[in-house]
C-alpha atoms as a PDB file:
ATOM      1  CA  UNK A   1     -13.341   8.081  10.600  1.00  0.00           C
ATOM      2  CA  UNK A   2      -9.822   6.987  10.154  1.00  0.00           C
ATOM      3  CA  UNK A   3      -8.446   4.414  12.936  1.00  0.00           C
ATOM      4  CA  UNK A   4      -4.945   3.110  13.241  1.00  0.00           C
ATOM      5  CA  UNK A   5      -2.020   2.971  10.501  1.00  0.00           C
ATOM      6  CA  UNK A   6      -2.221   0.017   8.973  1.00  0.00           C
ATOM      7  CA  UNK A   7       1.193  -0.168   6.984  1.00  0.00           C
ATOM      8  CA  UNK A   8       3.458   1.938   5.205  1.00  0.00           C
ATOM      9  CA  UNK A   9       4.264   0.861   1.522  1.00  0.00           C
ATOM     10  CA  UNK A  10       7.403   1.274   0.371  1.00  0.00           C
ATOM     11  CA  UNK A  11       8.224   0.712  -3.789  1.00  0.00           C
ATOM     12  CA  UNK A  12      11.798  -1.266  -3.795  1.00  0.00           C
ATOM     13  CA  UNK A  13      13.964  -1.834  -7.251  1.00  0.00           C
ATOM     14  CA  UNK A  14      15.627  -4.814  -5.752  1.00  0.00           C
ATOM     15  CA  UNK A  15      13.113  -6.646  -3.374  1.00  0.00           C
ATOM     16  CA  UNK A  16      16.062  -9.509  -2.207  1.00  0.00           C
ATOM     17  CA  UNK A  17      18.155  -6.506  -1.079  1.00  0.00           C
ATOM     18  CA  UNK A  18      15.019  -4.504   0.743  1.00  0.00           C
ATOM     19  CA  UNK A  19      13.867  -7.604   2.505  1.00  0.00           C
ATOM     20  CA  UNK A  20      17.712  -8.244   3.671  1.00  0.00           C
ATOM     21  CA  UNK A  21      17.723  -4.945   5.074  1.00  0.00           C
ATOM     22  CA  UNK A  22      14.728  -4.980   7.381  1.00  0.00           C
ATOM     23  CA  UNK A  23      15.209  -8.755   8.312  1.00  0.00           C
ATOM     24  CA  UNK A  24      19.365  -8.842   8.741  1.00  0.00           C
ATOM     25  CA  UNK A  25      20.003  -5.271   9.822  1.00  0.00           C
ATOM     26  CA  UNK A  26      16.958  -4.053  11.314  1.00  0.00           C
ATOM     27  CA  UNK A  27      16.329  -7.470  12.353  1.00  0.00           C
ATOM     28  CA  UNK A  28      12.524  -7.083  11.745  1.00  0.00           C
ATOM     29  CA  UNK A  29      10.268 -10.471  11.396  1.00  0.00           C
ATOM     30  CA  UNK A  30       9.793 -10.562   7.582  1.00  0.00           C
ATOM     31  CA  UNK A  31       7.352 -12.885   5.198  1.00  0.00           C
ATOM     32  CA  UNK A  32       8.381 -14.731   1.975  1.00  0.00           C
ATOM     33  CA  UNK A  33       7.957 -12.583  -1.323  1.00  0.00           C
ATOM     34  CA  UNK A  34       4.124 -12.907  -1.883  1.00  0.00           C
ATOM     35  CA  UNK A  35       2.694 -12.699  -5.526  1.00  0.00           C
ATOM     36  CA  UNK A  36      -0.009 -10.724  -6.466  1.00  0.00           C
ATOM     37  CA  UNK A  37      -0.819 -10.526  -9.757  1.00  0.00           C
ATOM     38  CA  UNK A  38      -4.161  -8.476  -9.747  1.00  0.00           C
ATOM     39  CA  UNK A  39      -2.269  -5.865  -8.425  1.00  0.00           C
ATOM     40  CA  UNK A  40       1.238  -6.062 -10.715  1.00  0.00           C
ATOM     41  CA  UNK A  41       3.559  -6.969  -7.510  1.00  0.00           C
ATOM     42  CA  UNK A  42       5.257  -8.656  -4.899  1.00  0.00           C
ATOM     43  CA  UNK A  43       4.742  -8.016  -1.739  1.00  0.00           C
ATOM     44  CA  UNK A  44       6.813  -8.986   1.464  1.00  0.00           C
ATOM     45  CA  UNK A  45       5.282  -7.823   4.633  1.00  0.00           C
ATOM     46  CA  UNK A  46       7.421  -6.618   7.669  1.00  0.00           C
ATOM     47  CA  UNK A  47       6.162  -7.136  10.478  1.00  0.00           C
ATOM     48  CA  UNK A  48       6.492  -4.423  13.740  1.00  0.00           C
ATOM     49  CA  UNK A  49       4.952  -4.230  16.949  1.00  0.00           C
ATOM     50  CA  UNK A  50       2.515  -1.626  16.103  1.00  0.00           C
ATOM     51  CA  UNK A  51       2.099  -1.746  12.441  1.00  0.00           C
ATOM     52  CA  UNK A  52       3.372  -3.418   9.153  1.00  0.00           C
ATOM     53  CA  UNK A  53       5.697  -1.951   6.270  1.00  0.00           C
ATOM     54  CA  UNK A  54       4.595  -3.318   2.738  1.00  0.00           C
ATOM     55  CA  UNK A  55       7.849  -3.945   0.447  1.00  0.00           C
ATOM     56  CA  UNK A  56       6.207  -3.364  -2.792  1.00  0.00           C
ATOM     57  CA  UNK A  57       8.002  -4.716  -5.977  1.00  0.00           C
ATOM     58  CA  UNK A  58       6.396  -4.684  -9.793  1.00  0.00           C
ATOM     59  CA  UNK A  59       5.234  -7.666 -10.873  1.00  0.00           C
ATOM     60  CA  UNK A  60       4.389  -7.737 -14.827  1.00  0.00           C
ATOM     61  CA  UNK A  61       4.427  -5.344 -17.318  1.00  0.00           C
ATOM     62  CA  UNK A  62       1.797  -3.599 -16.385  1.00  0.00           C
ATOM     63  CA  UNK A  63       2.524  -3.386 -12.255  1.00  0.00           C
ATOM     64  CA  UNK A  64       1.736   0.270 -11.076  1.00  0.00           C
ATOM     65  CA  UNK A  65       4.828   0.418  -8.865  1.00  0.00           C
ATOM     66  CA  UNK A  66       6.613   0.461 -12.125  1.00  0.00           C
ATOM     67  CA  UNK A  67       5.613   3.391 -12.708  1.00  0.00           C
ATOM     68  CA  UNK A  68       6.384   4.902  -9.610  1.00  0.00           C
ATOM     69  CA  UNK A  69      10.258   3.659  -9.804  1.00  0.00           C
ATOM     70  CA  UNK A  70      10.502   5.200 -13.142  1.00  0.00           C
ATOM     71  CA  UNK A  71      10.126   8.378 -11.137  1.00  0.00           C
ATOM     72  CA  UNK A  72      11.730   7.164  -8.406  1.00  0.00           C
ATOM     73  CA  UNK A  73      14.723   4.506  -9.056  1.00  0.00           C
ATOM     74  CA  UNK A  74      16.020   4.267  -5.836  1.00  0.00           C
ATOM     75  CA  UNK A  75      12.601   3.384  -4.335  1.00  0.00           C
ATOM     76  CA  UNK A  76      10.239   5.312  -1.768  1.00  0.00           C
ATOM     77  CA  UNK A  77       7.724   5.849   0.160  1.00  0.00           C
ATOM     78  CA  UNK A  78       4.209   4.749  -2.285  1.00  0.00           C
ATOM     79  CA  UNK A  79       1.480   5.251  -0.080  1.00  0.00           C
ATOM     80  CA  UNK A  80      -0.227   4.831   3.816  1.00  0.00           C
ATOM     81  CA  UNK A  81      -2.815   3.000   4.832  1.00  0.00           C
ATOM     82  CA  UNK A  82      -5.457   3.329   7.244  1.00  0.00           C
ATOM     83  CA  UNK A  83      -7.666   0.871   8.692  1.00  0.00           C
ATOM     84  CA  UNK A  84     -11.531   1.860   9.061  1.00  0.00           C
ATOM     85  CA  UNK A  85     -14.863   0.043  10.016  1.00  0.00           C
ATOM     86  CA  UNK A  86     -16.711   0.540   6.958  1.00  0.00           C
ATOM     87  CA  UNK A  87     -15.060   1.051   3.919  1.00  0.00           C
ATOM     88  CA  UNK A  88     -18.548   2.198   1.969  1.00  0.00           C
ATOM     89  CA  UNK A  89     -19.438   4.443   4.778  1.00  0.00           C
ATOM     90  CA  UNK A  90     -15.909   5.682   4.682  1.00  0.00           C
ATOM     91  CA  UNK A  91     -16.324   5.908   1.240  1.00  0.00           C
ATOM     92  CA  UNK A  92     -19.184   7.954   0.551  1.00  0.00           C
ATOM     93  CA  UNK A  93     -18.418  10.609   3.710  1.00  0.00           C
ATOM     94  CA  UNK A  94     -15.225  11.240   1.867  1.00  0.00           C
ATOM     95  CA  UNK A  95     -16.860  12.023  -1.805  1.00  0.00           C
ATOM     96  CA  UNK A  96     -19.398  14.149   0.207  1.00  0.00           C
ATOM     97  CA  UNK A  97     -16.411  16.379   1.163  1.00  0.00           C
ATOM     98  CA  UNK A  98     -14.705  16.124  -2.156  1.00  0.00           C
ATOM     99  CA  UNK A  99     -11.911  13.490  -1.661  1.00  0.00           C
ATOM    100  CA  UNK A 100     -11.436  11.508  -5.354  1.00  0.00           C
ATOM    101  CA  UNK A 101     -11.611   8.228  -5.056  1.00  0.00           C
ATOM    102  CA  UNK A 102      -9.024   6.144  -7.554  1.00  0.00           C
ATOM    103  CA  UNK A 103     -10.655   3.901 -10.305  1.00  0.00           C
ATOM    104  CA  UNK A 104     -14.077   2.788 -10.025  1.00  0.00           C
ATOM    105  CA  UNK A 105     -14.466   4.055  -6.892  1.00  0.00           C
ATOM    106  CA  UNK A 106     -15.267   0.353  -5.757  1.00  0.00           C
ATOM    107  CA  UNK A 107     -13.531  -1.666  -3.078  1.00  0.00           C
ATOM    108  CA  UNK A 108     -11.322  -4.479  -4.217  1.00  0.00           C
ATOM    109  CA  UNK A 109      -9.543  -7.355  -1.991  1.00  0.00           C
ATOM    110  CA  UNK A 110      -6.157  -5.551  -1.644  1.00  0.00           C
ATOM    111  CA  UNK A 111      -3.207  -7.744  -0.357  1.00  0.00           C
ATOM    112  CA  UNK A 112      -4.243  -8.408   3.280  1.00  0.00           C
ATOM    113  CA  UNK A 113      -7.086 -10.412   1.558  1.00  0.00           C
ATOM    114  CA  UNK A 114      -9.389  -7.177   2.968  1.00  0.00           C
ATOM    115  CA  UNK A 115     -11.301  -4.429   1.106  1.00  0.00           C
ATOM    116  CA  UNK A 116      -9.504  -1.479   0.010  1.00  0.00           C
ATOM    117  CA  UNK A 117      -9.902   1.711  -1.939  1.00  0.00           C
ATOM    118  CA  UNK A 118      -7.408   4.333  -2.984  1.00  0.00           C
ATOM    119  CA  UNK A 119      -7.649   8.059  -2.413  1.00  0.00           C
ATOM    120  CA  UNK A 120      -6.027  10.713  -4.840  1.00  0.00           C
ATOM    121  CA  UNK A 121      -2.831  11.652  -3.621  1.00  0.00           C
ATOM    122  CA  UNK A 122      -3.761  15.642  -4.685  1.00  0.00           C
ATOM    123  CA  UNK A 123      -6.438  15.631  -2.026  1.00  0.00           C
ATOM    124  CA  UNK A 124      -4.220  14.458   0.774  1.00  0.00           C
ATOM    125  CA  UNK A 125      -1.150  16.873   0.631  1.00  0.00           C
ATOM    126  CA  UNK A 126       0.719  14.641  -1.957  1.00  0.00           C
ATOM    127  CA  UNK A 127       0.511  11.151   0.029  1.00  0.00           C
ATOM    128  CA  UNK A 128      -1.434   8.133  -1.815  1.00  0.00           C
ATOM    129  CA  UNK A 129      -3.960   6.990   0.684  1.00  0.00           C
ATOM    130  CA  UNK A 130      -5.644   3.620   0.774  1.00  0.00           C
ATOM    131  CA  UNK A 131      -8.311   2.451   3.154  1.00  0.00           C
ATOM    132  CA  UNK A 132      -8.889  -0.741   4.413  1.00  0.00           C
ATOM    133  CA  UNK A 133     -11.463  -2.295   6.094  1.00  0.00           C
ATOM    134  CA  UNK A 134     -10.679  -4.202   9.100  1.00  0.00           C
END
């Protein structure tokens, strides 16, 4: 069901410092900061050869990421995510096996301006997954 990695999102407290990091040291091709409000953050993408880290920052008061570097100040790891061909499909075989599916249970246009959807992180042995549809 599941095809490549898509990304790896990483929460950052200071997103000037993060992107510095993977562009000067690690010398990684990275975007400019990219708002998204719908979702509560900024987003740089770095770009690899065979996938893309997500530099997730809050954006608002009511950005989920916050949240998460509450819990975590120096940053993290937030979640993976996996392309696949049909996000309903995908969807609906993983509620027939008992997978949650976060909020509505709907796709919305994530970041990459594609479908996504969320999966509980207690189903997956404690990672937040999100699908998208490629």
């Amino acid at each position: 069901m599941i095809g490549r990695l898509n990304h790896v999102a990483i929460a950052v407290p200071d997103l000037e410092k993060a992107t510095a990091l993977y562009r000067d040291t690690l010398g990684a091709k990275v975007s400019a900061p990219v708002p998204e409000p719908d979702h509560g953050v900024t987003v740089v993408f770095v770009e690899l050869p065979n996938t893309k880290i997500e530099l997730l920052h809050p954006l608002g008061e009511k950005s989920p990421i916050q949240g998460f570097l509450d819990k975590n100040p120096a940053g993290g790891i937030h979640h993976v995510c996996y392309e696949v061909e049909d996000i309903i499909a995908a969807r609906d075989q993983l509620k027939a096996k008992g997978a949650r599916v976060l909020g509505d249970g709907e796709p919305k246009i994530g970041a990459h301006k594609k479908p996504v959807l969320f999966l509980h992180p207690k189903d997956f042995v404690g990672t937040l997954v999100e699908l998208e549809q490629i």
